[in-house]
PDB file of N, CA and C in Angstrom:
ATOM      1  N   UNK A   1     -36.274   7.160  28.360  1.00  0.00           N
ATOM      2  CA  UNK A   1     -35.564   5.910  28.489  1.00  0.00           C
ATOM      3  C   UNK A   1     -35.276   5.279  27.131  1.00  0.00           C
ATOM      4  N   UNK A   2     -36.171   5.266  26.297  1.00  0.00           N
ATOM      5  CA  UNK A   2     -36.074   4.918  25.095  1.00  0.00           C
ATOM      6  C   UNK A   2     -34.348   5.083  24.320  1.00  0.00           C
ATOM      7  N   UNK A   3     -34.700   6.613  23.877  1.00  0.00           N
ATOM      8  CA  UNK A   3     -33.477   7.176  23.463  1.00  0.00           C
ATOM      9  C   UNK A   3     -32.245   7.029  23.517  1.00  0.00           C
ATOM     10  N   UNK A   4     -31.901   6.075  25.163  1.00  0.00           N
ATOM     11  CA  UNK A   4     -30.768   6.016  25.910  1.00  0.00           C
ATOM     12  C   UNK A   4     -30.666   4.583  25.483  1.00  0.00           C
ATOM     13  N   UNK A   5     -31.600   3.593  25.326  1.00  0.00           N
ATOM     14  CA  UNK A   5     -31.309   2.519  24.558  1.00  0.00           C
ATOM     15  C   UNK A   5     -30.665   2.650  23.355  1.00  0.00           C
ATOM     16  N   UNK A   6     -31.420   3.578  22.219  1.00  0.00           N
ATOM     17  CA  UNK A   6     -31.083   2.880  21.030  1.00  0.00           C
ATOM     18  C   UNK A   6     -29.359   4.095  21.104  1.00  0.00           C
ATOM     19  N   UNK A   7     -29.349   4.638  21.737  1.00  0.00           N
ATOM     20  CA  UNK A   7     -27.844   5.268  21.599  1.00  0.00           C
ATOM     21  C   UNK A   7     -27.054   4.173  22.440  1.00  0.00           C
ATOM     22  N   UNK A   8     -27.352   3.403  23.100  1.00  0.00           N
ATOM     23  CA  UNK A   8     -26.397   1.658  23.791  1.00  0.00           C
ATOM     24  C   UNK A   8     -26.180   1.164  22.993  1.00  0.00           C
ATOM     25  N   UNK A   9     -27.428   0.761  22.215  1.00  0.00           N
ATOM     26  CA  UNK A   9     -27.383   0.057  21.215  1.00  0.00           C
ATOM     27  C   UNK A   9     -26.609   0.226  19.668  1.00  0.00           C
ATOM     28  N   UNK A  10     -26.883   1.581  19.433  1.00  0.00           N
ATOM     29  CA  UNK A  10     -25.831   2.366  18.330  1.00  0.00           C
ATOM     30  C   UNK A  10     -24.613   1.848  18.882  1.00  0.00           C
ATOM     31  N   UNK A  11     -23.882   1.761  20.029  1.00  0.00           N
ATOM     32  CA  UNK A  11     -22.671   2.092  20.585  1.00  0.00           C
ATOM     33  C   UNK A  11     -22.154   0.738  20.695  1.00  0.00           C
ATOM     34  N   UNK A  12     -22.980  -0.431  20.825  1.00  0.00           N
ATOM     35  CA  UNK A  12     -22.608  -1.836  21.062  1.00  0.00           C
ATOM     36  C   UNK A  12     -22.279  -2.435  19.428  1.00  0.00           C
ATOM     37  N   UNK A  13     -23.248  -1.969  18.656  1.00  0.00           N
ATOM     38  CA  UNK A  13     -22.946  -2.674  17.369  1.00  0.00           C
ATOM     39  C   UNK A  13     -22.050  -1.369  16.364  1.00  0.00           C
ATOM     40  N   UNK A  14     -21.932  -0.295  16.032  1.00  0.00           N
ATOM     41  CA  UNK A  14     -21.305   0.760  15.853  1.00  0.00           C
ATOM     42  C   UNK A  14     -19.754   0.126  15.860  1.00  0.00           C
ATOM     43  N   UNK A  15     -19.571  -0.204  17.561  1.00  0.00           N
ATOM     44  CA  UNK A  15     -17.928   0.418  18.021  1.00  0.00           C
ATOM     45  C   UNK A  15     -17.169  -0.972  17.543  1.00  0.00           C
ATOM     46  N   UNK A  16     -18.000  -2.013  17.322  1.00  0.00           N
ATOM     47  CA  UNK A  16     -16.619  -3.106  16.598  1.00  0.00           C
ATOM     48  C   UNK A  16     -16.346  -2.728  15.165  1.00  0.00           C
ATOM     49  N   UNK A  17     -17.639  -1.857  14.307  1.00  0.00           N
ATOM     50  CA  UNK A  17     -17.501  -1.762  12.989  1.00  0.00           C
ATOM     51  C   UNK A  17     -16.466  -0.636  12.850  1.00  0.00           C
ATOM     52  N   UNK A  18     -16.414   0.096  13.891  1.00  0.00           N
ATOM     53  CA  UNK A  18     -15.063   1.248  13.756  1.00  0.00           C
ATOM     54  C   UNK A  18     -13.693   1.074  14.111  1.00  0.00           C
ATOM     55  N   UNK A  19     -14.201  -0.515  14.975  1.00  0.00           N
ATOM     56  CA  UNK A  19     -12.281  -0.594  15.300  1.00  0.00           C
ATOM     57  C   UNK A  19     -12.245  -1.394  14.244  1.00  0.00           C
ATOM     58  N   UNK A  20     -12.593  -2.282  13.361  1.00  0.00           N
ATOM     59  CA  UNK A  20     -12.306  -3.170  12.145  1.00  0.00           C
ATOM     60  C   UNK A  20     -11.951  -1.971  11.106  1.00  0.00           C
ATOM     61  N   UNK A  21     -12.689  -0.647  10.767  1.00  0.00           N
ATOM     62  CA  UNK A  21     -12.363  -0.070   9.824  1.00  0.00           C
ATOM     63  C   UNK A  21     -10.604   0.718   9.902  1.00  0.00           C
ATOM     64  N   UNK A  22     -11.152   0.978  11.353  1.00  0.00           N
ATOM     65  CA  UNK A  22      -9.565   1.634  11.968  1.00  0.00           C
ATOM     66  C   UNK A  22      -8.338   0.590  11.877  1.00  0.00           C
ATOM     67  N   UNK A  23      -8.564  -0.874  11.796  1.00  0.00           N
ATOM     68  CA  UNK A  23      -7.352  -1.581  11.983  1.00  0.00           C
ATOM     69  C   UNK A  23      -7.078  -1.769  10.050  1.00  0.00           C
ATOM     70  N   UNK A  24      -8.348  -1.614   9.420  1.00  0.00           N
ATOM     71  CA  UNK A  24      -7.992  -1.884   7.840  1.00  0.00           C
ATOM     72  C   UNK A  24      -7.337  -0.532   7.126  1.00  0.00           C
ATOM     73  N   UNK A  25      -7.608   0.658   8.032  1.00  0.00           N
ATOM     74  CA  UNK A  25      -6.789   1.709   7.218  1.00  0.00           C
ATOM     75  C   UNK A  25      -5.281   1.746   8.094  1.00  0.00           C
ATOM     76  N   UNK A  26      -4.904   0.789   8.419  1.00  0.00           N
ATOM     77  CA  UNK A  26      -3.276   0.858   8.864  1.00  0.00           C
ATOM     78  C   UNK A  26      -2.587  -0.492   8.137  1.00  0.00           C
ATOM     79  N   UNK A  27      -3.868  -1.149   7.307  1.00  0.00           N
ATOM     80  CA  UNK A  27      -3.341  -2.212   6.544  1.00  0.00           C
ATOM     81  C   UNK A  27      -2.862  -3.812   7.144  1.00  0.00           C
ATOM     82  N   UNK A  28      -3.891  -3.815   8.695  1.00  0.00           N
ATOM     83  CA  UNK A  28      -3.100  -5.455   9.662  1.00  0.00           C
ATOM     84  C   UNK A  28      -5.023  -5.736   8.848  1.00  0.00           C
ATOM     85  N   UNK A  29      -4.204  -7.079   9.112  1.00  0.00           N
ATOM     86  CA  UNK A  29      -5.031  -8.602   8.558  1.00  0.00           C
ATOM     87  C   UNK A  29      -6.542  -8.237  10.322  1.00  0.00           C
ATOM     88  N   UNK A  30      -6.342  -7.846  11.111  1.00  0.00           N
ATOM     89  CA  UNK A  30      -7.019  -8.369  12.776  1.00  0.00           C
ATOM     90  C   UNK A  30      -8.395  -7.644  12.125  1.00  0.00           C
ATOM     91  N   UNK A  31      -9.096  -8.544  12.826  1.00  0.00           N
ATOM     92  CA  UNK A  31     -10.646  -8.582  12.800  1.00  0.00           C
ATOM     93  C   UNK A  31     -10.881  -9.053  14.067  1.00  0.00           C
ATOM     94  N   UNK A  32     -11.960  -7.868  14.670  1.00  0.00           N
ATOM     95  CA  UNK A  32     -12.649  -7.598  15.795  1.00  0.00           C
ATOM     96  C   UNK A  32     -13.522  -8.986  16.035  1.00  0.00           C
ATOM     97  N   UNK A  33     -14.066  -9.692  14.938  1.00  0.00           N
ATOM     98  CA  UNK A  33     -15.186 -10.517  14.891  1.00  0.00           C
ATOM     99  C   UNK A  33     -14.116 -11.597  14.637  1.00  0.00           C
ATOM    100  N   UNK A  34     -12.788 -12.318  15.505  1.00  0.00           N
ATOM    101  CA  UNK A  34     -12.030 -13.747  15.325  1.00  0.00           C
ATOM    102  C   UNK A  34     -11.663 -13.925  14.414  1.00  0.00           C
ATOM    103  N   UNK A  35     -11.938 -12.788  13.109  1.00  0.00           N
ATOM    104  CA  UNK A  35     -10.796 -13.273  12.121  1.00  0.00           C
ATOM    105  C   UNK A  35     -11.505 -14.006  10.934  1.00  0.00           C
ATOM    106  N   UNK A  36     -11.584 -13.370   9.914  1.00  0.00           N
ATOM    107  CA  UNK A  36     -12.286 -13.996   8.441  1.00  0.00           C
ATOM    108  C   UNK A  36     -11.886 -15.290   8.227  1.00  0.00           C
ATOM    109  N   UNK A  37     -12.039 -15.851   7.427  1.00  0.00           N
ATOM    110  CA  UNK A  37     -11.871 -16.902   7.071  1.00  0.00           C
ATOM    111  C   UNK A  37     -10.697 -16.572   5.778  1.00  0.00           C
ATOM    112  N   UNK A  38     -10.477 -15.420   5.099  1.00  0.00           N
ATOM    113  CA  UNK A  38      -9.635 -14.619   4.287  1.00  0.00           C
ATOM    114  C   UNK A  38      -8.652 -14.301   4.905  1.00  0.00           C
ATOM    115  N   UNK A  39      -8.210 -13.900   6.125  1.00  0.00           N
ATOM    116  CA  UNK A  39      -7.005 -13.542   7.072  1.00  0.00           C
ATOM    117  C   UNK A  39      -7.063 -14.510   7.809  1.00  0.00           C
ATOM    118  N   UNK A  40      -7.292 -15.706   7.804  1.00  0.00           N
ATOM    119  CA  UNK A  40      -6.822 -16.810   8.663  1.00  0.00           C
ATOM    120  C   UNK A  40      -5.788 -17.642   7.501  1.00  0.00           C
ATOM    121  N   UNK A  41      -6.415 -17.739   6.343  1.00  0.00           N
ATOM    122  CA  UNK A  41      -5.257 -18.443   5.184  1.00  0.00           C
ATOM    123  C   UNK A  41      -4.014 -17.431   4.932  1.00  0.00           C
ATOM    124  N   UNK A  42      -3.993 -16.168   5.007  1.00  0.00           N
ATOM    125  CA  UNK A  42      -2.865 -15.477   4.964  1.00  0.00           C
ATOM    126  C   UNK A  42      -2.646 -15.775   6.229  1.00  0.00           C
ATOM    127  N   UNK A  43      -2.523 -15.686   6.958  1.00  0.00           N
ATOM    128  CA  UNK A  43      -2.072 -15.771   8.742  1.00  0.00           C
ATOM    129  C   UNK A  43      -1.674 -17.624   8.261  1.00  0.00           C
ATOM    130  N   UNK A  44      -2.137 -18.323   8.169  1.00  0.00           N
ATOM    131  CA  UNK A  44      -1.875 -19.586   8.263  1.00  0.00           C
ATOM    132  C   UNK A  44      -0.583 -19.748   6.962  1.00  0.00           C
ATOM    133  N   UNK A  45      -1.046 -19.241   5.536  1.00  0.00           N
ATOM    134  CA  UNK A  45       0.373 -18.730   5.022  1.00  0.00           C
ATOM    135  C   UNK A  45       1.683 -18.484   5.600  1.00  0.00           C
ATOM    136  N   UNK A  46       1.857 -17.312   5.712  1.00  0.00           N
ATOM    137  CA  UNK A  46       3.207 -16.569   6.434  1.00  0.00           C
ATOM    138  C   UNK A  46       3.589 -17.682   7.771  1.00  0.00           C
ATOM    139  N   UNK A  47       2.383 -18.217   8.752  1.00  0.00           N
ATOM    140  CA  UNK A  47       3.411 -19.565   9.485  1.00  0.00           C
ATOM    141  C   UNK A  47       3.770 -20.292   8.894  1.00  0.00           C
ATOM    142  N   UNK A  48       3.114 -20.923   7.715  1.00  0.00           N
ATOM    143  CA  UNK A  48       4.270 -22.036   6.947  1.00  0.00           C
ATOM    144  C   UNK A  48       5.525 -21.319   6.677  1.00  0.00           C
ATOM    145  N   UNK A  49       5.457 -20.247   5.748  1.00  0.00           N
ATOM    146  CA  UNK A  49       6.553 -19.432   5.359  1.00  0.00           C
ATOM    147  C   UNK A  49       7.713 -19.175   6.327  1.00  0.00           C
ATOM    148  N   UNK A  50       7.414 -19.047   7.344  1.00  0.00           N
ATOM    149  CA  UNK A  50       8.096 -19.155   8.294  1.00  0.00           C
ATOM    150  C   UNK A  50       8.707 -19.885   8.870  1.00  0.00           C
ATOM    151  N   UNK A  51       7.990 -20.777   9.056  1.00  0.00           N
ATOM    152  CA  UNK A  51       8.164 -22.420   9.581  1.00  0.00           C
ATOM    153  C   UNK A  51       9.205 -22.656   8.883  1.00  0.00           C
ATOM    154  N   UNK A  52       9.167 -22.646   7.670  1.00  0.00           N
ATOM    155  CA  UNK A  52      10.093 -23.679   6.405  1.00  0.00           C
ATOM    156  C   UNK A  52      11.621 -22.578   6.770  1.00  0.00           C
ATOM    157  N   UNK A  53      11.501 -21.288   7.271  1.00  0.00           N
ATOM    158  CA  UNK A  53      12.636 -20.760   7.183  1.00  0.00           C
ATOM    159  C   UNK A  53      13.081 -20.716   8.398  1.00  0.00           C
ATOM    160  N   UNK A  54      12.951 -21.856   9.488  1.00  0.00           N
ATOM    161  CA  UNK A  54      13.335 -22.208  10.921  1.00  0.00           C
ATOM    162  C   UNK A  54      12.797 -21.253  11.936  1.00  0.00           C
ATOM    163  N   UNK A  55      11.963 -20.553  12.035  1.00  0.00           N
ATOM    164  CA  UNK A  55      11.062 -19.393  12.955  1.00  0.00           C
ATOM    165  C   UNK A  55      10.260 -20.341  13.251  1.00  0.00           C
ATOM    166  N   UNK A  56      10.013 -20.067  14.498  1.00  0.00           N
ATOM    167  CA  UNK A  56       8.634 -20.883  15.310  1.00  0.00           C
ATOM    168  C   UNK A  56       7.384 -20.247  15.649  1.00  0.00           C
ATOM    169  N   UNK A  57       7.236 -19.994  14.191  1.00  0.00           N
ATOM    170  CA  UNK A  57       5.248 -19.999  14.304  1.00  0.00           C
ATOM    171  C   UNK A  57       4.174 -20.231  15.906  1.00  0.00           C
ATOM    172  N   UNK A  58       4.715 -21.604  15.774  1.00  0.00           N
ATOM    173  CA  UNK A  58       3.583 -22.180  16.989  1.00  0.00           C
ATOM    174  C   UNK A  58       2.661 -23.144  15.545  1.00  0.00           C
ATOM    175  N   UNK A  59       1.596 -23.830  16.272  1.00  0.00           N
ATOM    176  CA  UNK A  59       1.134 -24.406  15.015  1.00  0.00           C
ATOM    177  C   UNK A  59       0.755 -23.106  13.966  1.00  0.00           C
ATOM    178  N   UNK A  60       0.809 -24.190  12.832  1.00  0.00           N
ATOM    179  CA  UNK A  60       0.066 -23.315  11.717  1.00  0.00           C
ATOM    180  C   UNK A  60      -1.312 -23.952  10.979  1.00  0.00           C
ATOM    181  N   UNK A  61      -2.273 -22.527  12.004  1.00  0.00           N
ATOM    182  CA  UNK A  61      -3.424 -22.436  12.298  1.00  0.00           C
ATOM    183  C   UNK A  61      -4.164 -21.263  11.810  1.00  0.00           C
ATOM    184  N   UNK A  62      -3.338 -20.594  11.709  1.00  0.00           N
ATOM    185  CA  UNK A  62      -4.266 -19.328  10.708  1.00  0.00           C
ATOM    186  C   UNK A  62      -4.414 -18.826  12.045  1.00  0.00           C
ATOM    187  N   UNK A  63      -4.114 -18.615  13.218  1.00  0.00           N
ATOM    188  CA  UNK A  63      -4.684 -17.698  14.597  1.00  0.00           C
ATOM    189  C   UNK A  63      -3.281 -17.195  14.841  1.00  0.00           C
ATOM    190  N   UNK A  64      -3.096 -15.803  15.130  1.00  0.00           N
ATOM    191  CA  UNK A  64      -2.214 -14.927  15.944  1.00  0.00           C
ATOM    192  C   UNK A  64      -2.243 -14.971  17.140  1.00  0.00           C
ATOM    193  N   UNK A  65      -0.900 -15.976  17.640  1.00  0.00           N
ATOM    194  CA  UNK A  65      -1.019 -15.865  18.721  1.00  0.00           C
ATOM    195  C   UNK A  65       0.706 -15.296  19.072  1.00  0.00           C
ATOM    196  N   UNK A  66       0.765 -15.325  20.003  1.00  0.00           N
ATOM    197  CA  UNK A  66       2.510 -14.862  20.818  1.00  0.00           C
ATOM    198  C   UNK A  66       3.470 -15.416  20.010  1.00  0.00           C
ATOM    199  N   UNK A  67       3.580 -16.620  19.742  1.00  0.00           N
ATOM    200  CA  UNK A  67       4.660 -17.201  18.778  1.00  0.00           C
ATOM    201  C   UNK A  67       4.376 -16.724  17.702  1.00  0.00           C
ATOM    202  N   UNK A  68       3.425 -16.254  16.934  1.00  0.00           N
ATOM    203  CA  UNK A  68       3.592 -16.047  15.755  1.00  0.00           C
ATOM    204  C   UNK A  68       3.867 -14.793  15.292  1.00  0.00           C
ATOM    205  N   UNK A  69       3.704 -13.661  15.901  1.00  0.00           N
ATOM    206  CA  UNK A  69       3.651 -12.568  16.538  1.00  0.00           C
ATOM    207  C   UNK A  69       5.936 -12.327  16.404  1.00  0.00           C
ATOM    208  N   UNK A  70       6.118 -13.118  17.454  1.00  0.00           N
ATOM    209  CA  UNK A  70       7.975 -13.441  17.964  1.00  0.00           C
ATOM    210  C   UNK A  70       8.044 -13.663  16.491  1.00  0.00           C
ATOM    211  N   UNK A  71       7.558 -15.220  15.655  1.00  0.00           N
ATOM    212  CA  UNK A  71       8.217 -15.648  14.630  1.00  0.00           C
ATOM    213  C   UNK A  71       8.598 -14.471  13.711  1.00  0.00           C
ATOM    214  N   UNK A  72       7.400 -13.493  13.356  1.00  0.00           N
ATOM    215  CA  UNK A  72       7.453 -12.606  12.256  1.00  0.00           C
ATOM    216  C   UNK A  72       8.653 -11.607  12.765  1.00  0.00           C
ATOM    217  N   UNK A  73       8.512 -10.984  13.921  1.00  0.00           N
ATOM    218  CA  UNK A  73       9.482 -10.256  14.701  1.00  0.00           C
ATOM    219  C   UNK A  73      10.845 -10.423  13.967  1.00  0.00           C
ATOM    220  N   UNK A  74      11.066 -11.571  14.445  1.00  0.00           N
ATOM    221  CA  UNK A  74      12.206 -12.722  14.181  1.00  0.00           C
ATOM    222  C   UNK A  74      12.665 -12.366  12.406  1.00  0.00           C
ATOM    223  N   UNK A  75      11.485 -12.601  11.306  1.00  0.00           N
ATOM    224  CA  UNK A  75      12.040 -12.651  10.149  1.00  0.00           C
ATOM    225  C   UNK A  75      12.207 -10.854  10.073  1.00  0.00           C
ATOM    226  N   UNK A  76      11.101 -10.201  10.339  1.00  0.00           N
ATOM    227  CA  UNK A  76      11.485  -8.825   9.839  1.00  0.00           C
ATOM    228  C   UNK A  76      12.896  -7.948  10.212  1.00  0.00           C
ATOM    229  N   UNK A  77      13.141  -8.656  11.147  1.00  0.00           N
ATOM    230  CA  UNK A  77      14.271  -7.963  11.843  1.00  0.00           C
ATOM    231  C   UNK A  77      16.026  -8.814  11.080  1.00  0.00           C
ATOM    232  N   UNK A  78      15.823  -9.850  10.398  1.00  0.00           N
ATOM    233  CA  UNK A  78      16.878 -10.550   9.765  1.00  0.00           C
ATOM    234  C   UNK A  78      16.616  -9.992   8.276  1.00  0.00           C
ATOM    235  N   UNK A  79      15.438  -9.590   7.505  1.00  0.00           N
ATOM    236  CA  UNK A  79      14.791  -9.226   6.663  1.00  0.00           C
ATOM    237  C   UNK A  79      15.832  -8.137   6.431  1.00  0.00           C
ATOM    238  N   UNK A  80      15.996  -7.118   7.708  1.00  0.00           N
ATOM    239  CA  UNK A  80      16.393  -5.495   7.690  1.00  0.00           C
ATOM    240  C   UNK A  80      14.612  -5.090   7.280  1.00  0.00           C
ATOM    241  N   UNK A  81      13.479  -5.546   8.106  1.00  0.00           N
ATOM    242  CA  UNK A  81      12.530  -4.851   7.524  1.00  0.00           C
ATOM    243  C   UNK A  81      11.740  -4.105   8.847  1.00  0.00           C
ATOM    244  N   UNK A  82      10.704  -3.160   8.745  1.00  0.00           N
ATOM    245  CA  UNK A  82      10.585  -2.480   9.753  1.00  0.00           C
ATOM    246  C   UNK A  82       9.135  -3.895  10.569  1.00  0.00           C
ATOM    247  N   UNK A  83      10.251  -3.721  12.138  1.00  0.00           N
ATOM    248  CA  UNK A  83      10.169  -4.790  12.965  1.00  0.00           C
ATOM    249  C   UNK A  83       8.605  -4.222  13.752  1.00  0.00           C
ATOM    250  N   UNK A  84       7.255  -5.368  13.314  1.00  0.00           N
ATOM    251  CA  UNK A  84       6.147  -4.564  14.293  1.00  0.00           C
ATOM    252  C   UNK A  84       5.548  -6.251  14.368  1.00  0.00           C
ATOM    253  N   UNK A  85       5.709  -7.165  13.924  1.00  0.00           N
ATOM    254  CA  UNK A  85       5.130  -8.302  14.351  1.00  0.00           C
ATOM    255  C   UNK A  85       3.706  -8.832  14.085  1.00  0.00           C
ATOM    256  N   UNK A  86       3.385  -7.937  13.670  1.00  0.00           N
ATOM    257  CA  UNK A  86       2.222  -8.212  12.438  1.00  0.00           C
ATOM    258  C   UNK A  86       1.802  -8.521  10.888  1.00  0.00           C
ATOM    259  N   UNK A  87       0.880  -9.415  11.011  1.00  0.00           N
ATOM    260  CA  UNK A  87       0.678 -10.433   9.612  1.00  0.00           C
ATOM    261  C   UNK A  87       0.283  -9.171   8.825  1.00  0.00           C
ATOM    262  N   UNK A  88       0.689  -8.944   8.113  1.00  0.00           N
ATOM    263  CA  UNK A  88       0.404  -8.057   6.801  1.00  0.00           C
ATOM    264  C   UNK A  88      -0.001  -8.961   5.399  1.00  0.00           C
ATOM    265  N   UNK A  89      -0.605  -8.296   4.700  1.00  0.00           N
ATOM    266  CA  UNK A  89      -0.614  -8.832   3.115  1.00  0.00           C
ATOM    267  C   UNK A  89       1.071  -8.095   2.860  1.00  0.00           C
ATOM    268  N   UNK A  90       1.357  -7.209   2.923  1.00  0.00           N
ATOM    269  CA  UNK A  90       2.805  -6.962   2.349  1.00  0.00           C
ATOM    270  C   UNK A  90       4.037  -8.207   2.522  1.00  0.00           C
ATOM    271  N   UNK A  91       3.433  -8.298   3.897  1.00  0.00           N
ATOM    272  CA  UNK A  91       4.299  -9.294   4.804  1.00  0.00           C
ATOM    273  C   UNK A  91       4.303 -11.086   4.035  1.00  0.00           C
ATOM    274  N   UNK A  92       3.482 -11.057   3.825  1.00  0.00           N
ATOM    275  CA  UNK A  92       3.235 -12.241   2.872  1.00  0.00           C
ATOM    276  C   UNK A  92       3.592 -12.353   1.429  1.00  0.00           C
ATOM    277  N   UNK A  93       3.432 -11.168   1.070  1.00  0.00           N
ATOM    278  CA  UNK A  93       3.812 -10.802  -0.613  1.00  0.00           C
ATOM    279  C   UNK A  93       5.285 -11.236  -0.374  1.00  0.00           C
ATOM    280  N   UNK A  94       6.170 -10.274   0.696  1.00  0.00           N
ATOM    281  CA  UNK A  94       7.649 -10.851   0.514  1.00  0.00           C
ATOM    282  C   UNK A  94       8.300 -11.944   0.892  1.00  0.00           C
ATOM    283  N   UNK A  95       7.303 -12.488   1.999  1.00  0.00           N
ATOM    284  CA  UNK A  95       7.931 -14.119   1.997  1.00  0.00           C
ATOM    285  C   UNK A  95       7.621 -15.082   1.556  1.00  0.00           C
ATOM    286  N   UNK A  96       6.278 -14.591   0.308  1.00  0.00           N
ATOM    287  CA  UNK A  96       6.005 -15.375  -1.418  1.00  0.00           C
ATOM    288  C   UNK A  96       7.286 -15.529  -2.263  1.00  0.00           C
ATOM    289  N   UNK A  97       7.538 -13.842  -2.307  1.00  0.00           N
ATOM    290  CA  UNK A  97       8.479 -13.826  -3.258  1.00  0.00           C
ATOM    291  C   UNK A  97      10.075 -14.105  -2.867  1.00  0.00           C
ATOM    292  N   UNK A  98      10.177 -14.106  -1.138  1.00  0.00           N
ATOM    293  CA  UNK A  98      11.437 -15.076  -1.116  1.00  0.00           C
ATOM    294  C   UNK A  98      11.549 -16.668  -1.408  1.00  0.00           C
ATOM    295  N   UNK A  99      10.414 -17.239  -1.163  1.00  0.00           N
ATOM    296  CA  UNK A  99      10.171 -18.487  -1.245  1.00  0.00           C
ATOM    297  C   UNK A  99      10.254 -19.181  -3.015  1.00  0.00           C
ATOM    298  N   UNK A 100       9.717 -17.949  -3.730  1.00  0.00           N
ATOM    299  CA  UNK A 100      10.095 -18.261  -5.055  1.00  0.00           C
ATOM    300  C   UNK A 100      11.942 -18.160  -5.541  1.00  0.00           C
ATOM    301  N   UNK A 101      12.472 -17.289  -5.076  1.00  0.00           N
ATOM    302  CA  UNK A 101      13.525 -16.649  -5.541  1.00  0.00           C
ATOM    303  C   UNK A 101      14.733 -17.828  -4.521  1.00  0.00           C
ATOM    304  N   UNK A 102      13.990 -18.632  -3.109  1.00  0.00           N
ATOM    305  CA  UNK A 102      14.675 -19.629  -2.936  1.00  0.00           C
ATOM    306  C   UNK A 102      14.518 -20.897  -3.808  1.00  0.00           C
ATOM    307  N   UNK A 103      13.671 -21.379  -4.647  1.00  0.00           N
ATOM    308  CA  UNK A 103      13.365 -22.709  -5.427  1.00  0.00           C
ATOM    309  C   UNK A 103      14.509 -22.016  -6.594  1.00  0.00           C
ATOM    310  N   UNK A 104      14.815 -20.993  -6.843  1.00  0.00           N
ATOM    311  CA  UNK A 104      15.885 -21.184  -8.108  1.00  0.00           C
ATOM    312  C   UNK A 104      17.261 -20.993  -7.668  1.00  0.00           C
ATOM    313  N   UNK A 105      17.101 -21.114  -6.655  1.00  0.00           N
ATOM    314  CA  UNK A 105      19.094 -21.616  -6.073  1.00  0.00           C
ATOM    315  C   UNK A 105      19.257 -22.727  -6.092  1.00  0.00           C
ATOM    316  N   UNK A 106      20.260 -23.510  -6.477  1.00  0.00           N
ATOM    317  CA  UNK A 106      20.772 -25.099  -6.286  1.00  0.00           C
ATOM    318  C   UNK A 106      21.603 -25.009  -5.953  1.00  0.00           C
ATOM    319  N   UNK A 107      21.771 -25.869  -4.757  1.00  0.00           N
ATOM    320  CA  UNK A 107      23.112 -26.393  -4.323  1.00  0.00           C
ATOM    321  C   UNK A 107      24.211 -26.952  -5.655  1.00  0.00           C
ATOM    322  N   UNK A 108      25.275 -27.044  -5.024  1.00  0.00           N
ATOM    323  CA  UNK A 108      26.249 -27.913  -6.259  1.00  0.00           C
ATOM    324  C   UNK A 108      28.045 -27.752  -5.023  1.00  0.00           C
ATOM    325  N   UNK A 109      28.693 -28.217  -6.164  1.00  0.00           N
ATOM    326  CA  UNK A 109      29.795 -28.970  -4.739  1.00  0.00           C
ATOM    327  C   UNK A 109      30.649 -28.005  -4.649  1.00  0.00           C
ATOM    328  N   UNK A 110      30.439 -26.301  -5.300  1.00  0.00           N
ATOM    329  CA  UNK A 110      31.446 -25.274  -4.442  1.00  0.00           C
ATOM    330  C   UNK A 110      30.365 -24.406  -3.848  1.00  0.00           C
ATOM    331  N   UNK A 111      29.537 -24.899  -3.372  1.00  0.00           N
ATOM    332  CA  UNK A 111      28.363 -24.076  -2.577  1.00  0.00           C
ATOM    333  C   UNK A 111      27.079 -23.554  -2.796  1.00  0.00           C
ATOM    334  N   UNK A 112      26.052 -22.844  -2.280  1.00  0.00           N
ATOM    335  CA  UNK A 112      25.216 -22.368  -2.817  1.00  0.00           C
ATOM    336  C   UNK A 112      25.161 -21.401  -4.455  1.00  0.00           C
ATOM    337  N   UNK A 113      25.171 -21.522  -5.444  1.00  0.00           N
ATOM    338  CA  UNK A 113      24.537 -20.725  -6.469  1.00  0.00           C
ATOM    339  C   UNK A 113      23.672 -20.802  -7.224  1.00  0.00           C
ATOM    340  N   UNK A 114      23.924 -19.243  -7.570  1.00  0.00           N
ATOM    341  CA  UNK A 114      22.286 -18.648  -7.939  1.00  0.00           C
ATOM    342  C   UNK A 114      22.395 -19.525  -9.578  1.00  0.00           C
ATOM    343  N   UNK A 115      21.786 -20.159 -10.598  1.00  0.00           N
ATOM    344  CA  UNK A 115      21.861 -20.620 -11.854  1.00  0.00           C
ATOM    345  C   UNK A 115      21.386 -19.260 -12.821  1.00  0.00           C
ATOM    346  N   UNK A 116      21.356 -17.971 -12.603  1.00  0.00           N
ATOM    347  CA  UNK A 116      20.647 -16.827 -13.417  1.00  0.00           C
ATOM    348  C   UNK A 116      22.048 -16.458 -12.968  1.00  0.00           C
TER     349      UNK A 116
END
């Protein structure tokens, strides 16, 4: 009887540490254990990022839920980027670096241009 415990027990604490390793070698932010406190500020990131570019997040809360999930959908697919709806660090890197590359456009009175 023993034996058959601690192999439950291997199997109860074991099998979340293998789906967390399995979801970090495909490179998504999801944690088995609700989510770090490190992938909730990127997750809460990319909804502002979003937000500000008219996509509906849902609040921005740092939690993946259905709207936020649609929102990203939403940018990757206007992006031309490959459409899977998940918070990535990549995913964040490029709507850093659109968010920068939008603060150096100014308006002016024959339309949007770039000042570079």
């Amino acid at each position: 009887m023993k034996p058959l415990r601690l192999v439950l027990r291997a199997l109860v604490v074991g099998l979340p540490l293998v789906v967390s390793l399995a979801g970090c070698s495909q490179g998504k932010l999801a944690d088995p254990f609700a989510g770090a406190p490190s992938d909730r500020a990127v997750i809460r990131e990319i909804q502002g990022d979003l937000a500000g570019r008219g996509y509906d997040p849902g609040p921005v809360d740092g939690v993946m839920g259905g709207r936020t999930r649609a929102a990203i959908r939403g940018y990757q697919k206007d992006a031309g980027l490959p459409v899977t709806g998940e918070a990535t660090a990549a995913l964040a890197a490029k709507l850093r670096g659109d968010r920068t590359t939008a603060r150096h456009i100014q308006p002016d009175d024959g339309g949007w241009q770039n000042p570079n």
